[in-house]
Protein backbone atom coordinates (compact mmCIF):
# COMPACT_ATOMS: atom_id res chain seq x y z
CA UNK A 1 0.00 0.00 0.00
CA UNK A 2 1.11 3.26 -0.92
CA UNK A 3 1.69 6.01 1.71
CA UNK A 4 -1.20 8.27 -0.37
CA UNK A 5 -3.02 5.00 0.02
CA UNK A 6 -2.34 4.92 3.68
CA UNK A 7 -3.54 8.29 4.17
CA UNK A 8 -6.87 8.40 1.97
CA UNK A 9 -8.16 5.08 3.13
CA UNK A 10 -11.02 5.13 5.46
CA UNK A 11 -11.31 3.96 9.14
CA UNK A 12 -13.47 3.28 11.65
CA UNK A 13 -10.79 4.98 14.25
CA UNK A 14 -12.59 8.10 14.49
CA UNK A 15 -11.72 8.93 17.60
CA UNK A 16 -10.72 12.16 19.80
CA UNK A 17 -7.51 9.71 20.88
CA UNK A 18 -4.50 10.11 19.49
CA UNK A 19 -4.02 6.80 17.41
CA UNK A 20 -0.72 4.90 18.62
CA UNK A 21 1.43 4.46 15.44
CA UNK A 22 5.06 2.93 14.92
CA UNK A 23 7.99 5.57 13.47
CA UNK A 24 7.83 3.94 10.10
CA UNK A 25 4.42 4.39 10.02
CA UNK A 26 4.70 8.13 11.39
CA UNK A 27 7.10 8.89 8.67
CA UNK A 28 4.92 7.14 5.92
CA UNK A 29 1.62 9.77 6.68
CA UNK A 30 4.25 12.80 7.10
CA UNK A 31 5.00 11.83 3.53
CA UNK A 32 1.82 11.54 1.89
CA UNK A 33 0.78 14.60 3.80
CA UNK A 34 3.73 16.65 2.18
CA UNK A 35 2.57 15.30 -0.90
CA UNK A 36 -0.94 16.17 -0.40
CA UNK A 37 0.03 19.71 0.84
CA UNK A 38 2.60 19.78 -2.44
CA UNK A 39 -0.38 18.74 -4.85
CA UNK A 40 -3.21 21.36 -3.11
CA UNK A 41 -0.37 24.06 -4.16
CA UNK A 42 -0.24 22.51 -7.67
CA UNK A 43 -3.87 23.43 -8.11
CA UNK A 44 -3.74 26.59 -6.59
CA UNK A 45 -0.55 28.36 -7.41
CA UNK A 46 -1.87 32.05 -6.43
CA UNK A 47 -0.86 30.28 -2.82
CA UNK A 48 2.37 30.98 -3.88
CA UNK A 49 1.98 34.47 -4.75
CA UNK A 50 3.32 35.74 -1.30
CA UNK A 51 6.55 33.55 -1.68
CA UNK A 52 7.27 34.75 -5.03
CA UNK A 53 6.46 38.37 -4.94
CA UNK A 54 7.09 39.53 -1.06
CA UNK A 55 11.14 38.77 -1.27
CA UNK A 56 10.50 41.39 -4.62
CA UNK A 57 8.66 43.67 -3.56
CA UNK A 58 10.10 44.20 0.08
CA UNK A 59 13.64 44.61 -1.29
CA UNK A 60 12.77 47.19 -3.81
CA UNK A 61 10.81 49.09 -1.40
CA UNK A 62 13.29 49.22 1.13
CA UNK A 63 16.17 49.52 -1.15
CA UNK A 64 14.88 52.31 -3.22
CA UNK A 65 12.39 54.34 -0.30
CA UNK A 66 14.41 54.01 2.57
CA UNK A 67 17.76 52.99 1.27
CA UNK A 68 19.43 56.39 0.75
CA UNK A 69 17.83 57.82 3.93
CA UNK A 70 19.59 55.51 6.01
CA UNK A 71 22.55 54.67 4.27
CA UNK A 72 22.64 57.81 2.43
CA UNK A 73 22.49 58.80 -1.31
CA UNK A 74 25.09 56.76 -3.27
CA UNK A 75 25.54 54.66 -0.92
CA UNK A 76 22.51 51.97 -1.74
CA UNK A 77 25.19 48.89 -2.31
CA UNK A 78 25.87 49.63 1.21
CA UNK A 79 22.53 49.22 2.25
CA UNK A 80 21.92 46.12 -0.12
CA UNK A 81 24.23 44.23 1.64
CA UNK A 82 22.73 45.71 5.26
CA UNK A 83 19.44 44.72 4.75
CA UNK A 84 19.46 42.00 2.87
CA UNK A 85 20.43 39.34 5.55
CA UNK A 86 17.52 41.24 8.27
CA UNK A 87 14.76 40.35 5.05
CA UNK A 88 15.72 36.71 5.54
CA UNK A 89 15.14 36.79 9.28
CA UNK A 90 11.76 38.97 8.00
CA UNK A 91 10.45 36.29 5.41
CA UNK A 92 10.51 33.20 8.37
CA UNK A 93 7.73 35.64 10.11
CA UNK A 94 5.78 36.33 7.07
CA UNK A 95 5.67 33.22 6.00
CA UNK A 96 4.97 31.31 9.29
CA UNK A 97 1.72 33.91 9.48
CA UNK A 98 0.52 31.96 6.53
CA UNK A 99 0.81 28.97 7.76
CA UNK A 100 -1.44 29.84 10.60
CA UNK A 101 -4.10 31.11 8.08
CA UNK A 102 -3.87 28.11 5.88
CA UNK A 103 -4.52 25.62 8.70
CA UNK A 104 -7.54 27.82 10.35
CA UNK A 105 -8.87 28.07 6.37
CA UNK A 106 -8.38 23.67 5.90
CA UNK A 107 -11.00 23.51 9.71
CA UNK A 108 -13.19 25.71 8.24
CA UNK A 109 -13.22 23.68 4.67
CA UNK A 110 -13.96 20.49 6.74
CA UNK A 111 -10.06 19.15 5.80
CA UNK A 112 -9.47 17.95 9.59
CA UNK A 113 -12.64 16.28 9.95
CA UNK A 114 -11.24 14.50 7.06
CA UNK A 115 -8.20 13.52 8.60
CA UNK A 116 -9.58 12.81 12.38
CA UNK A 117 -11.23 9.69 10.67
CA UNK A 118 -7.44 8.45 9.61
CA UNK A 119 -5.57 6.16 11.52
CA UNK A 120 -2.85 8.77 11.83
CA UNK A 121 -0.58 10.29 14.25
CA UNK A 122 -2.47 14.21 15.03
CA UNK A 123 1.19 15.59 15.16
CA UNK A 124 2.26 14.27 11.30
CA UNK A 125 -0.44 16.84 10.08
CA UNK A 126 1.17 19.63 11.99
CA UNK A 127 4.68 18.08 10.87
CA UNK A 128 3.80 17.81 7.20
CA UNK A 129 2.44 21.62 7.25
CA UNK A 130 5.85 22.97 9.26
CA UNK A 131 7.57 21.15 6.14
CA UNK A 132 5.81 22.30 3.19
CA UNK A 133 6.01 25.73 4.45
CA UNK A 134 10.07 25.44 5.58
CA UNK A 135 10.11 24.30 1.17
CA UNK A 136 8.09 27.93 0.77
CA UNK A 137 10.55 29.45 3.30
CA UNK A 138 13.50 28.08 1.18
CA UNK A 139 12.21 29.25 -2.32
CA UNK A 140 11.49 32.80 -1.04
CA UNK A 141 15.06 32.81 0.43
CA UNK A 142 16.71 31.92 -2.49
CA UNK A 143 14.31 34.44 -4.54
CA UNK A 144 15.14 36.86 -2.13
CA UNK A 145 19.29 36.30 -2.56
CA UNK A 146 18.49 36.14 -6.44
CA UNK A 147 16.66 40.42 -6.41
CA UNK A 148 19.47 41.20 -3.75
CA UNK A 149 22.84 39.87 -5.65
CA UNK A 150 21.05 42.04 -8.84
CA UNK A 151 21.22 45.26 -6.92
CA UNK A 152 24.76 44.71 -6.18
CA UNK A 153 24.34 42.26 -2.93
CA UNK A 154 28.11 40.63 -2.23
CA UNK A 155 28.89 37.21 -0.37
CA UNK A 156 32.39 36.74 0.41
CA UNK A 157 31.44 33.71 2.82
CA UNK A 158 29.86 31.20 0.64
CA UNK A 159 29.80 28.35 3.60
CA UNK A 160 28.49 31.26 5.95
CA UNK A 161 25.54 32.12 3.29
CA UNK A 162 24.55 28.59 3.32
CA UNK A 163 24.49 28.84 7.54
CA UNK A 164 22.59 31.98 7.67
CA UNK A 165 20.01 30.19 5.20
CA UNK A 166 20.00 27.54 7.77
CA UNK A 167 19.55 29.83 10.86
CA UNK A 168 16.96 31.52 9.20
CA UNK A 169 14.77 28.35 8.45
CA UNK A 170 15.42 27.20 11.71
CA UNK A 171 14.08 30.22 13.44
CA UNK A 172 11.21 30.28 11.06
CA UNK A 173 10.09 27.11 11.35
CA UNK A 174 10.30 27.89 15.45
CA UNK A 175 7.82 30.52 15.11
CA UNK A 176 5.03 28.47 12.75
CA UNK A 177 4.56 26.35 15.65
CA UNK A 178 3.20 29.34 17.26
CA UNK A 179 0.82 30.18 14.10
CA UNK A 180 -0.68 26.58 14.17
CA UNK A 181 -1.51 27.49 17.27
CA UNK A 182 -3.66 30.66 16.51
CA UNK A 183 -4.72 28.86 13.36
CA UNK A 184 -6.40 26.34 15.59
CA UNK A 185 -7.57 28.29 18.58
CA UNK A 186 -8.75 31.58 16.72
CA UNK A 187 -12.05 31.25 14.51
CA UNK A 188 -10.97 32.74 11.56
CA UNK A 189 -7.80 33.92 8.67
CA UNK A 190 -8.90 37.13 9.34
CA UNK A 191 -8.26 36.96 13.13
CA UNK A 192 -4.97 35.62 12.83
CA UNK A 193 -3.82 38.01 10.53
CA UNK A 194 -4.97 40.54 12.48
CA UNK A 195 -3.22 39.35 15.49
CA UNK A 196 -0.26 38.50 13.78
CA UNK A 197 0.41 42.11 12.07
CA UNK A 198 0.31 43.50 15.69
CA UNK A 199 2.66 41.29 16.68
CA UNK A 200 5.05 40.74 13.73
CA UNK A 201 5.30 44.61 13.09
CA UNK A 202 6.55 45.44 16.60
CA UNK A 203 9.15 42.91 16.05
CA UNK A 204 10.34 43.81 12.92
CA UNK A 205 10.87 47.51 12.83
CA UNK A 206 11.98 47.08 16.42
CA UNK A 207 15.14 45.14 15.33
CA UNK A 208 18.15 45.75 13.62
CA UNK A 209 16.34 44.36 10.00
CA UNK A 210 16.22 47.57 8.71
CA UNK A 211 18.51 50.14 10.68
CA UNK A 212 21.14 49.77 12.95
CA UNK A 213 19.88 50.47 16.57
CA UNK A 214 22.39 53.20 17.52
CA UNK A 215 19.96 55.55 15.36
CA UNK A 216 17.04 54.35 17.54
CA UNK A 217 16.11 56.25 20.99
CA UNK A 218 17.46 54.64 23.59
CA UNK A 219 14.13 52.77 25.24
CA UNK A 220 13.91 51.10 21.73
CA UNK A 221 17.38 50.03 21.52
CA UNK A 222 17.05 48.07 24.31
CA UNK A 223 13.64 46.11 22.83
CA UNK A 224 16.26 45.66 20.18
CA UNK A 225 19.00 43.86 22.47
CA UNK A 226 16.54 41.67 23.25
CA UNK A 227 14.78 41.17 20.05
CA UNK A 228 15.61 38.01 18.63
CA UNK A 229 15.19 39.55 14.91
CA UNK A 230 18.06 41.57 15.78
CA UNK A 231 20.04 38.27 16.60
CA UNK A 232 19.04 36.54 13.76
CA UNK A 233 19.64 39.87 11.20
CA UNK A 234 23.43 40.28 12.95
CA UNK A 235 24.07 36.65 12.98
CA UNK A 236 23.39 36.77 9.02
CA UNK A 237 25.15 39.48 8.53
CA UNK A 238 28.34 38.34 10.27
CA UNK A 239 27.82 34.56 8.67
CA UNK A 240 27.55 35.95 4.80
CA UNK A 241 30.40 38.61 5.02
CA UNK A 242 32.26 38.35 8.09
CA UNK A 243 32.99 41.78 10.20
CA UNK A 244 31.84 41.15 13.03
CA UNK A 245 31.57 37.97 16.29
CA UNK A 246 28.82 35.64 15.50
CA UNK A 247 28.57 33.09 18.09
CA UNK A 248 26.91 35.26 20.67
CA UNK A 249 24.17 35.65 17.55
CA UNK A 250 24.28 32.51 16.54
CA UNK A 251 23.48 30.99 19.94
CA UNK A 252 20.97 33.34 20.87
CA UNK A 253 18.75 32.84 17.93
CA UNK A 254 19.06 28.73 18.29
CA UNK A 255 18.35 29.08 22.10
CA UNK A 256 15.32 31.16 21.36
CA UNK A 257 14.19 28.61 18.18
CA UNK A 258 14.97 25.71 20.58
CA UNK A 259 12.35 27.33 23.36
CA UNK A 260 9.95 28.22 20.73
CA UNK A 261 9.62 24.96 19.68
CA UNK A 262 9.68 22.87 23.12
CA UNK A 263 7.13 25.61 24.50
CA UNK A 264 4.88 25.74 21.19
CA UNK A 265 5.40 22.61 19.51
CA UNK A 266 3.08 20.55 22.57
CA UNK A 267 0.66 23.17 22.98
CA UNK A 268 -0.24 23.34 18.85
CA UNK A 269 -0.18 19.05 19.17
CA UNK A 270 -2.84 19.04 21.91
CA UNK A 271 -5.17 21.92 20.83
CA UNK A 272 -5.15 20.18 17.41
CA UNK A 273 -5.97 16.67 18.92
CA UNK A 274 -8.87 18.31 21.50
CA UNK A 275 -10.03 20.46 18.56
CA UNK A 276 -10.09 17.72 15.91
């Protein structure tokens, strides 16, 4: 039997209990959920509209608006390579919103009553989702590199670009653990993204994505210190051209992706199970 088979057959296990499944078996409906999540975007590709055109757009604007106010005029290649790395730490955010969104939409389109009639672990559907998305997170990354090295964006750490890539995914697939959550506790799209532009746009302009903190008043530059954005944005930084220590960075963003996930990762798991 196939592991689409697997997932599509019916069962009498409807249950509110979480069925008790082997690892093989675990990994077997991950798969076939990834595929099932990959196929959904094949017949809907405006779901990948944000991916493709957010990295665009948000680099342009900031670039080309706010660019030669903060680095000054001439000096955008400056700025390219300044911002560049905090938009990677900024698309894990974005992105994880919509992952939120999508789940709360797939309850409302009666997708998890679907799936509650499955013999299948409840956390391979959250798994799958965190996975599609991190292959989302990736493309608008690389996207994102591809606008940036046009307008003069310059690597001289190849193996460091490849570990700031890998930071960044990390962190963002930290933080869509807390969007499942929202996407299963609040009633609707709309509420999350309301919630989550209240909370997401705090973080981001009060971080070091977009300007360096010394130009910030000195009640916000300590938000920054403390922001993990800003940890994320330096650690990138440092990682893809060098300049400056990393470790501190580097550590700080992991410890805050590790808590994210031990915290967020069981409460998303058991709302979806008592929900479903």
């Amino acid at each position: 039997m196939s592991a689409a088979t697997a997932v599509e057959a019916p069962t009498a296990l409807g249950t509110d209990d979480d069925p008790h499944v082997g690892i093989r078996a675990h990994l077997r409906h991950i798969s076939a959920l990834v595929r099932r999540n990959v196929l959904w975007i094949r017949q809907d590709p405006e779901s990948m509209f944000d991916v493709i055109l957010m990295p665009i757009v948000f680099t342009l604007l900031f670039v080309f608006v706010f660019g030669g106010a903060i680095a000054g005029k001439g000096n955008q290649d400056e700025y390219v390579n300044y911002v560049v790395p905090g938009l990677m730490a900024m698309m894990g955010m974005n992105i994880a919103m919509g992952v939120g969104t999508g789940f709360n939409q797939d309850f409302q389109t009666g997708v998890m009553d679907r799936f509650r009639s499955l013999p299948i672990s409840r956390a391979s559907v959250l798994i799958a989702k965190i996975m599609v998305e991190i292959g989302r997170l990736l493309l608008a990354t690389a996207i994102l590199l591809g606008v940036g090295f046009l307008l003069g964006l310059s690597v001289s750490n190849v193996p460091g670009l490849f570990a700031a890539i890998g930071l960044a995914l990390v962190f963002g697939s930290s933080i869509m653990w807390i969007f499942l959550t929202m996407g299963v506790v609040m009633k609707n799209a709309q509420a999350i993204q309301g919630m989550g532009f209240l909370v997401l746009m705090p973080l981001q302009f009060g971080s070091s994505i977009f300007s360096p903190p010394s130009t910030m008043p000195g009640w916000l530059q300590t938000f920054t210190d403390y922001n993990p954005l800003s940890s994320l944005a330096d650690a990138a930084r440092g990682l893809m051209n060098g300049g400056q220590p990393v470790a501190h960075d580097v550590m700080i963003t992991l410890l805050w992706s590790l808590v994210i996930t031990v915290v967020m990762a069981p409460v998303a798991i058991h709302k979806y199970r008592t929900k479903t």
